[in-house]
C-alpha atoms as a PDB file:
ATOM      1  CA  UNK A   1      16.703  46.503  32.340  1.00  0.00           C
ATOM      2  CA  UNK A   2      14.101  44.604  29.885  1.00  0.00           C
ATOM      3  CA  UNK A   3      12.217  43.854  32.638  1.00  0.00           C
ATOM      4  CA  UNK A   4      11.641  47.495  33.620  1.00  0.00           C
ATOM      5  CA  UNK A   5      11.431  48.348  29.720  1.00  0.00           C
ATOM      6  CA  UNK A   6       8.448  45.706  29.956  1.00  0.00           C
ATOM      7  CA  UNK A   7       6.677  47.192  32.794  1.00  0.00           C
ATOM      8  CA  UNK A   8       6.884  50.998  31.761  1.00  0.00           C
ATOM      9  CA  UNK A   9       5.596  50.106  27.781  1.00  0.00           C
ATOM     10  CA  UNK A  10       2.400  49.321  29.246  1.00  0.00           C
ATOM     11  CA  UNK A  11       1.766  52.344  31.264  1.00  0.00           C
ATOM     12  CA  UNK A  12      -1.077  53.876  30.528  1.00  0.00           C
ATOM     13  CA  UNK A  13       0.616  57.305  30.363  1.00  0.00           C
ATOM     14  CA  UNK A  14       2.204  55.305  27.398  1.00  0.00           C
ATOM     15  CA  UNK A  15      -0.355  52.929  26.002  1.00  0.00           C
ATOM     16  CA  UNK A  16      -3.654  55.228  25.960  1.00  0.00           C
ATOM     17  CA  UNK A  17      -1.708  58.300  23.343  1.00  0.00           C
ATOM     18  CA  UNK A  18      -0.160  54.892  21.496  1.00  0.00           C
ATOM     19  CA  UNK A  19      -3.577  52.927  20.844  1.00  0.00           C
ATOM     20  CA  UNK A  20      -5.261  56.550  20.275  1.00  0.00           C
ATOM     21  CA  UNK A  21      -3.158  56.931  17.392  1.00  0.00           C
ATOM     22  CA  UNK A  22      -3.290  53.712  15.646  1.00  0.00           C
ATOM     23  CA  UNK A  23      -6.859  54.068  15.579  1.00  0.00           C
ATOM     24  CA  UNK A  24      -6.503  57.205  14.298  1.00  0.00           C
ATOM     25  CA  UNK A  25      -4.591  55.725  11.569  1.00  0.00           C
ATOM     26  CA  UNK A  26      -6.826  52.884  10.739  1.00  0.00           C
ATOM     27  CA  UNK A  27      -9.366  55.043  10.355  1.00  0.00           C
ATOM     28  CA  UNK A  28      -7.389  56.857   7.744  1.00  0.00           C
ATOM     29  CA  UNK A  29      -5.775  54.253   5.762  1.00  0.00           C
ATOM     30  CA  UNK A  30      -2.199  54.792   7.238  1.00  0.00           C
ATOM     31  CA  UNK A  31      -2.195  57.896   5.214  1.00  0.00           C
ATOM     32  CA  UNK A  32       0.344  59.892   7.273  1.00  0.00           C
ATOM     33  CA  UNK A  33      -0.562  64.077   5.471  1.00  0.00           C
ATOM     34  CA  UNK A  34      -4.336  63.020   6.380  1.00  0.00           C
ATOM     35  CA  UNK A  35      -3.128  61.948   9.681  1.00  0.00           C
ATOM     36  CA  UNK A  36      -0.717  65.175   9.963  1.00  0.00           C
ATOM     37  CA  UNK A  37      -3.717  67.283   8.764  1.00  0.00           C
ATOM     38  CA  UNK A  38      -6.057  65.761  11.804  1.00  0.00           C
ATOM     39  CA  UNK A  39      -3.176  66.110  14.386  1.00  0.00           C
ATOM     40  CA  UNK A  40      -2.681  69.565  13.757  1.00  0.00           C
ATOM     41  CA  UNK A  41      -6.531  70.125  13.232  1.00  0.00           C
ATOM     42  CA  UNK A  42      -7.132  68.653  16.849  1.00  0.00           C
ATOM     43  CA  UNK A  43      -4.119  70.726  18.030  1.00  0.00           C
ATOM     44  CA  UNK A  44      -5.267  73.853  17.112  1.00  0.00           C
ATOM     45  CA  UNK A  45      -8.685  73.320  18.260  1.00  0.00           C
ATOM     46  CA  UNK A  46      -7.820  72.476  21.344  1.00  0.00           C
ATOM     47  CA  UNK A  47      -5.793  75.709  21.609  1.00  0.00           C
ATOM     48  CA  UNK A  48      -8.320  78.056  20.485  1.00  0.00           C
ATOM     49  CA  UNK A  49     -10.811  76.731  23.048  1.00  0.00           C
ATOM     50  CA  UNK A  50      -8.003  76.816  25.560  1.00  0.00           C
ATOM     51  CA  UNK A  51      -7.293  80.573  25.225  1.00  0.00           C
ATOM     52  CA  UNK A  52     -10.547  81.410  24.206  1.00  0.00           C
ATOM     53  CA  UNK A  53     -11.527  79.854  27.422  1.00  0.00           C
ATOM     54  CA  UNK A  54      -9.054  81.916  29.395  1.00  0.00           C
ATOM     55  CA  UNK A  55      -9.793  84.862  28.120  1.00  0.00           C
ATOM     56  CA  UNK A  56     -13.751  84.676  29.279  1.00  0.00           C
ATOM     57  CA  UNK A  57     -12.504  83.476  32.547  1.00  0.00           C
ATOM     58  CA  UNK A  58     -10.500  86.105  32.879  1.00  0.00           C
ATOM     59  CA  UNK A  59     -13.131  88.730  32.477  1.00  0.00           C
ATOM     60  CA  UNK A  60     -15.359  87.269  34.262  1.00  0.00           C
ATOM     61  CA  UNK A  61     -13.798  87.263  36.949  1.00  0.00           C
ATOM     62  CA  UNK A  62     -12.696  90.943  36.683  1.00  0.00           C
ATOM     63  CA  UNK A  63     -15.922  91.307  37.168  1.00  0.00           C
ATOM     64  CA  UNK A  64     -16.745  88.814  39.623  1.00  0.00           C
ATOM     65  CA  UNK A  65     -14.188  87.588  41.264  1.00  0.00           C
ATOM     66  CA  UNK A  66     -15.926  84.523  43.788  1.00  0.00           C
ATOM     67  CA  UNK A  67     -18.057  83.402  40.379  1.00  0.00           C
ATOM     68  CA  UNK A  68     -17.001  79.183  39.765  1.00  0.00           C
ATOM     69  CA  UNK A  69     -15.337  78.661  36.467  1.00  0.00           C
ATOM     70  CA  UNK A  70     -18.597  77.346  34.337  1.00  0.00           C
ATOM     71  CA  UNK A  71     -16.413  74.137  32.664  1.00  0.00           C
ATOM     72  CA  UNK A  72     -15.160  73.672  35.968  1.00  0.00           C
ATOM     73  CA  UNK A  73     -11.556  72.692  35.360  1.00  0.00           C
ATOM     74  CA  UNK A  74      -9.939  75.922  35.469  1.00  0.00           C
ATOM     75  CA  UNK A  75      -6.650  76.522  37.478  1.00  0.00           C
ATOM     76  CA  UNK A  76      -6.589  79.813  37.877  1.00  0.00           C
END
């Protein structure tokens, strides 16, 4: 059971969010409302340009419905 503990903890679906974070931290003196205020900045931002981005996609293919998406990782 440790073993498999041991191999999972380094996945990188695990490691890359982990070490993201601490350096996020260092960078901000383990302060954690700065590091709350980022998270949530970077959250939001992220959704804004998500739905923002859907919404022009949308429309433009209303219009044009064989145009590529321009960012070119749409799933729609």
């Amino acid at each position: 059971m440790l073993d498999r503990l041991g191999r999972q903890i380094y996945h990188p679906a695990v490691m890359l969010p982990l070490l993201a974070l601490v350096q996020l931290m260092v960078m901000l003196d383990f302060n954690f409302g700065q590091l709350a205020l980022v998270l949530v900045s970077k959250g939001m931002r992220y959704t804004v340009n998500t739905v923002f981005h859907r919404a022009t996609h949308a429309n433009t293919h209303a219009t044009a419905p064989m145009l590529p998406c321009k960012q070119g990782t749409c799933t729609c």
